[in-house]
C-alpha atoms as a PDB file:
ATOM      1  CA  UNK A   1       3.188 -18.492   6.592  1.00  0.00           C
ATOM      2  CA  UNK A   2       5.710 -16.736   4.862  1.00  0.00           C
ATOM      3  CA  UNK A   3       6.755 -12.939   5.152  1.00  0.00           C
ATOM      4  CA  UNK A   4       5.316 -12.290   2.006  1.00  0.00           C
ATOM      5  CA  UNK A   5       2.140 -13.723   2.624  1.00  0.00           C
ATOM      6  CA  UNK A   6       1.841 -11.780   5.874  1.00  0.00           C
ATOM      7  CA  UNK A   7       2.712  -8.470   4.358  1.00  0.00           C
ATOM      8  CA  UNK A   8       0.060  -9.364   1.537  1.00  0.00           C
ATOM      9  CA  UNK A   9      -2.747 -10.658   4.313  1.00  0.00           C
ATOM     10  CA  UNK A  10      -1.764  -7.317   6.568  1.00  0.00           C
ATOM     11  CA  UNK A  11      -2.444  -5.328   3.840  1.00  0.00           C
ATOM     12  CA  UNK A  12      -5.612  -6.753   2.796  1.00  0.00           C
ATOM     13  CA  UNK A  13      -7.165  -6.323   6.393  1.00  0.00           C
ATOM     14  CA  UNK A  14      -6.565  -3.067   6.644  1.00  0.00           C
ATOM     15  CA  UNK A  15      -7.946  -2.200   3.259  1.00  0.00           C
ATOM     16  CA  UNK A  16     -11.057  -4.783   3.821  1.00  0.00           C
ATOM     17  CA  UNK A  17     -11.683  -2.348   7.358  1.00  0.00           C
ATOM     18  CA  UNK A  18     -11.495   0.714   4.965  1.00  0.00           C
ATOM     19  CA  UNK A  19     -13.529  -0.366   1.900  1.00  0.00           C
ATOM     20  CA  UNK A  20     -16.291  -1.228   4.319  1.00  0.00           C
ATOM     21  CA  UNK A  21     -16.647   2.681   4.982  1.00  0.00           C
ATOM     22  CA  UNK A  22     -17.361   3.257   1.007  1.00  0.00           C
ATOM     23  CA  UNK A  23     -19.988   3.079  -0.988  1.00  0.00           C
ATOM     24  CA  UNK A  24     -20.911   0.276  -2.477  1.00  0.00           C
ATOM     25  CA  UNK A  25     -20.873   0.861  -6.138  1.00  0.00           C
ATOM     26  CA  UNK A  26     -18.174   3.610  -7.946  1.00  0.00           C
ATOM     27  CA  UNK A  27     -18.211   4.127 -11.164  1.00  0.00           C
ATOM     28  CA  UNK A  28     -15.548   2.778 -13.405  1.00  0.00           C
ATOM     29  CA  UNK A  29     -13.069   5.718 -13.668  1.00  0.00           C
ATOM     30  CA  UNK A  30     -14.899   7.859 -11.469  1.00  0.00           C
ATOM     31  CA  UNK A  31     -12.535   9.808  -9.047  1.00  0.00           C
ATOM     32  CA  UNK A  32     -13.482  10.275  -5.194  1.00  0.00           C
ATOM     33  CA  UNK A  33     -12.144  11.989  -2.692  1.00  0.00           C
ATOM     34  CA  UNK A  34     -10.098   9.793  -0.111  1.00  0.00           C
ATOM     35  CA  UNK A  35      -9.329   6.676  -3.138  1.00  0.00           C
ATOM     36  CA  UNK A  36      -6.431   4.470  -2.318  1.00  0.00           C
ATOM     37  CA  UNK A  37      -5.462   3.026  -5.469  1.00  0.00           C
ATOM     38  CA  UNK A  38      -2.484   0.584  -5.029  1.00  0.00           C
ATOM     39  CA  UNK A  39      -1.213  -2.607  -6.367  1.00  0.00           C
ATOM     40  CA  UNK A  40       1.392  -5.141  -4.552  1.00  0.00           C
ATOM     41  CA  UNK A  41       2.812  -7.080  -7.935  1.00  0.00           C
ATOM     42  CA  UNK A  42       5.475 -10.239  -7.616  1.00  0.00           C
ATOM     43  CA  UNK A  43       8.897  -9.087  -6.815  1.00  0.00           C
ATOM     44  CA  UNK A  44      10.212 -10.646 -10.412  1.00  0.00           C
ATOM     45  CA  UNK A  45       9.652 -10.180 -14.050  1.00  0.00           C
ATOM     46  CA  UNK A  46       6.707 -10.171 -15.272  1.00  0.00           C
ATOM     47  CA  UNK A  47       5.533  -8.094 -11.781  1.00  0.00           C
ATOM     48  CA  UNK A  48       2.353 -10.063 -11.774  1.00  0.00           C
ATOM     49  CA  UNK A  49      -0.344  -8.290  -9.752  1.00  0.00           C
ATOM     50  CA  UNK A  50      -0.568 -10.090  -6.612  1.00  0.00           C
ATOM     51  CA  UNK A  51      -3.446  -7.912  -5.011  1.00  0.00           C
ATOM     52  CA  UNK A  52      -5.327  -4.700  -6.115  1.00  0.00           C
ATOM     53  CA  UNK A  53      -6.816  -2.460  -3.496  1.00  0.00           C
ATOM     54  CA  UNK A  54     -10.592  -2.163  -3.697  1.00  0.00           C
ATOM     55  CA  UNK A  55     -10.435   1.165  -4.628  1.00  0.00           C
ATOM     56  CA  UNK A  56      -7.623   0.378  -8.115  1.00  0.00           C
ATOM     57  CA  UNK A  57     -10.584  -2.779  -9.304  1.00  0.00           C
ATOM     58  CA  UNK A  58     -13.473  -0.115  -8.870  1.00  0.00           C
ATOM     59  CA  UNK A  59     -12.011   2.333 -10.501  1.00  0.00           C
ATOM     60  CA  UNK A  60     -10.002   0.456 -13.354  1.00  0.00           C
ATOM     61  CA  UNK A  61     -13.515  -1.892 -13.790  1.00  0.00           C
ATOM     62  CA  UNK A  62     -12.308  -5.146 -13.134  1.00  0.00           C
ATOM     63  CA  UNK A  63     -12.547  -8.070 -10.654  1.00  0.00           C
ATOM     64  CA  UNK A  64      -9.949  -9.443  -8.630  1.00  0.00           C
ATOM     65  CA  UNK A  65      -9.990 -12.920 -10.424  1.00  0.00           C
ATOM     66  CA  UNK A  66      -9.188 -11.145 -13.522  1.00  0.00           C
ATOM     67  CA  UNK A  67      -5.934  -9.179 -12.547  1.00  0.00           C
ATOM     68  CA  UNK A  68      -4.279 -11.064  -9.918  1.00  0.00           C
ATOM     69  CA  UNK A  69      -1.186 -13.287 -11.737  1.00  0.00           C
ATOM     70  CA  UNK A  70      -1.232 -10.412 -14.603  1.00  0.00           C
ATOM     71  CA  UNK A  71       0.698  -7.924 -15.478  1.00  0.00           C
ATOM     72  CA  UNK A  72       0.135  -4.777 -15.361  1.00  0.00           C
ATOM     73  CA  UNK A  73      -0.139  -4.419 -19.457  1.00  0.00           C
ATOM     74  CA  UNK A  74      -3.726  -4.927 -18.733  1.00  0.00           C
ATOM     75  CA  UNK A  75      -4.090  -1.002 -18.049  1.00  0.00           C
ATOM     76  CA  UNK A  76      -2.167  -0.003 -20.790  1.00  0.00           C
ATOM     77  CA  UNK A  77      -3.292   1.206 -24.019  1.00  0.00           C
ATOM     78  CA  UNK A  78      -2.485   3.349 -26.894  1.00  0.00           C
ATOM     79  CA  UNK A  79      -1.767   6.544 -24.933  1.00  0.00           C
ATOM     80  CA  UNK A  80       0.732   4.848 -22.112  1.00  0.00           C
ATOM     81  CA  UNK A  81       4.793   5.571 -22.468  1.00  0.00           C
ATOM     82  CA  UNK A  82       6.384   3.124 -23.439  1.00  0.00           C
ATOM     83  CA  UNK A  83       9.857   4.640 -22.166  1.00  0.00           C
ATOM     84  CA  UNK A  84       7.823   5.258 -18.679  1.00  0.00           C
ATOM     85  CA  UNK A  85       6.467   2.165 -18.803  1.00  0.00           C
ATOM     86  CA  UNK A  86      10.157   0.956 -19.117  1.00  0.00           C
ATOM     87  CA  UNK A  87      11.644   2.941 -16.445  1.00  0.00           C
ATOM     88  CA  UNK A  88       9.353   1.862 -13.907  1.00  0.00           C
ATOM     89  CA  UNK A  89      10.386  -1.971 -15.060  1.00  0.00           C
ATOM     90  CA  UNK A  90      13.872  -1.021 -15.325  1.00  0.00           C
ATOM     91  CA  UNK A  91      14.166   0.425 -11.854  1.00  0.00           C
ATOM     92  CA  UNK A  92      12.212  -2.447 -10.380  1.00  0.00           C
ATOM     93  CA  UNK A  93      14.546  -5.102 -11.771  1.00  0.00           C
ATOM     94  CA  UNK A  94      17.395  -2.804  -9.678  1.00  0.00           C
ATOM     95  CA  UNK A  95      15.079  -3.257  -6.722  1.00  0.00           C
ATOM     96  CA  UNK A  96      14.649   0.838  -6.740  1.00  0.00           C
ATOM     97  CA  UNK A  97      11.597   2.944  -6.252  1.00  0.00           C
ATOM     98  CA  UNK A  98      10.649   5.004  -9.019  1.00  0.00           C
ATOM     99  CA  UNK A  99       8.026   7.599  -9.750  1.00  0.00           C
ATOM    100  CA  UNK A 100       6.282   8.511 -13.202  1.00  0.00           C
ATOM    101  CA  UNK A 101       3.363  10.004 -15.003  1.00  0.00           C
ATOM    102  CA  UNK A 102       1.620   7.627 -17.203  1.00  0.00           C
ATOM    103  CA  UNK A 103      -1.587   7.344 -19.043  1.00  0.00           C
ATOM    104  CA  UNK A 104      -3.425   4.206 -18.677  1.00  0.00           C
ATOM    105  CA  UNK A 105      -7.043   2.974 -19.097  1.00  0.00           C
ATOM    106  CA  UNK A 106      -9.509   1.440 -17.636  1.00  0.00           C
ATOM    107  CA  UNK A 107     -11.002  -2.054 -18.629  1.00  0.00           C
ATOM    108  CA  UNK A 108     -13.208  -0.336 -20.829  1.00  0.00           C
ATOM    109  CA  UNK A 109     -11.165   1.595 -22.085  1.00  0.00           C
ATOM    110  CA  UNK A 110     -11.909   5.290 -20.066  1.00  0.00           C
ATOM    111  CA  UNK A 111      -8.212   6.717 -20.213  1.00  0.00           C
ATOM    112  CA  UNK A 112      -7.318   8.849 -17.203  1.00  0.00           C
ATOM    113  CA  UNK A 113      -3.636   9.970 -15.851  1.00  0.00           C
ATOM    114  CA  UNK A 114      -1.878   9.460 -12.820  1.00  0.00           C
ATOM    115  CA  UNK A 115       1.439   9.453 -10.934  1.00  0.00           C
ATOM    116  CA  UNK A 116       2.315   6.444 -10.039  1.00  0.00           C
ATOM    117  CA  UNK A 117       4.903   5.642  -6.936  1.00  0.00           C
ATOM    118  CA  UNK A 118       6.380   2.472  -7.193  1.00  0.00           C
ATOM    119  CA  UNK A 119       8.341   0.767  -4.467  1.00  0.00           C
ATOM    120  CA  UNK A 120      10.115  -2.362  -3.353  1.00  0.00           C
ATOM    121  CA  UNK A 121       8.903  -4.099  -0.028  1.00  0.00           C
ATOM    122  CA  UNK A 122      11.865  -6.105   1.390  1.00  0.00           C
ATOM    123  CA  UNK A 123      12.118  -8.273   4.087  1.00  0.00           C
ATOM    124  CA  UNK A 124      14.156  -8.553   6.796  1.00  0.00           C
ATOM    125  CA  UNK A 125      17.387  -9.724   5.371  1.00  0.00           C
ATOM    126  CA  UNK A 126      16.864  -6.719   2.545  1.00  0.00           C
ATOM    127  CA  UNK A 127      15.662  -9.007  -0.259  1.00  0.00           C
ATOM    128  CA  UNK A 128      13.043  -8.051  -2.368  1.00  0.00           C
ATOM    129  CA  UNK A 129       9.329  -9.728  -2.056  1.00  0.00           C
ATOM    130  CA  UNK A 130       7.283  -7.183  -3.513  1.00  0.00           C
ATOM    131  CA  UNK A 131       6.718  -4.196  -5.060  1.00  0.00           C
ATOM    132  CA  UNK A 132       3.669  -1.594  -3.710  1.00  0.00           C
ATOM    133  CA  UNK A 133       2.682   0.902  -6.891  1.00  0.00           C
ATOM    134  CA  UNK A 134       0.127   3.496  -5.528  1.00  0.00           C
ATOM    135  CA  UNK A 135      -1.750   6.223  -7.880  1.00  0.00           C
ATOM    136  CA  UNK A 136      -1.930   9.715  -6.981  1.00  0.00           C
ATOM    137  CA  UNK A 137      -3.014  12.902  -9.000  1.00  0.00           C
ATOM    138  CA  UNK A 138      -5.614  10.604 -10.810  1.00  0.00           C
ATOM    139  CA  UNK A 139      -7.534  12.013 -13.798  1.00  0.00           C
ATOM    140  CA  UNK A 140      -9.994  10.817 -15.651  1.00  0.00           C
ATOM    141  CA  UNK A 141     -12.068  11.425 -18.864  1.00  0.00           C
ATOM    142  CA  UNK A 142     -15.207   9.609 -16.952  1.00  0.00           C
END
């Protein structure tokens, strides 16, 4: 198995262990205490979403099926930055972290802000295999 696909499987444990603790049903763009919304996304352009926490698929309304090998343009609507937006793919084609503000939206279309912290997972011989994006400071019109 490669290092990627450990890092990706590791990950997924330990989030599978936490989800278990939450309820079963949150609303689309409902905001909870505790959340851990984060995104691992191909190393590459596009940055195809590789795996979505429980907590991001809850909140953002979709399935896994229907994110993983997309991009993240499916949160983005008519309120996101496109210069953010930019940055974020500009410093990830450098292989840098970067951290912005954006507006995105939900599946349905429930717009809410958040900070998002993106950051390059690299493997032992310091090439990139991943990226991580997490959400903090997450509002929501829900």
């Amino acid at each position: 198995m490669s290092s990627q696909a450990v890092m990706v499987e590791e990950a997924v444990m330990a989030e599978n262990v936490r989800a278990r603790a939450m309820p079963a049903a949150t609303l689309e763009g409902q905001v909870f205490e505790g959340m851990q919304m984060k995104v691992f996304t191909a190393a590459f352009h596009p940055f195809e979403i590789m795996w979505a926490s429980d907590d991001w698929l809850r909140f953002c309304g979709f399935e896994a099926g229907e994110v993983v090998d997309q991009s993240l343009k499916c949160i983005q609507g008519p309120c996101t930055c496109f210069e953010d937006s930019m940055a974020l793919a500009e410093a990830a084609t450098r292989f840098e972290s970067k951290t912005v503000t954006l507006t995105n939206y939900t599946k349905h279309g429930v717009p809410f802000t958040h900070t998002v912290i993106m950051e390059p997972l690299m493997n032992s011989f310091d090439q990139p295999v991943m990226y991580m994006a997490r959400s903090v400071n997450i509002t929501s019109a829900a």
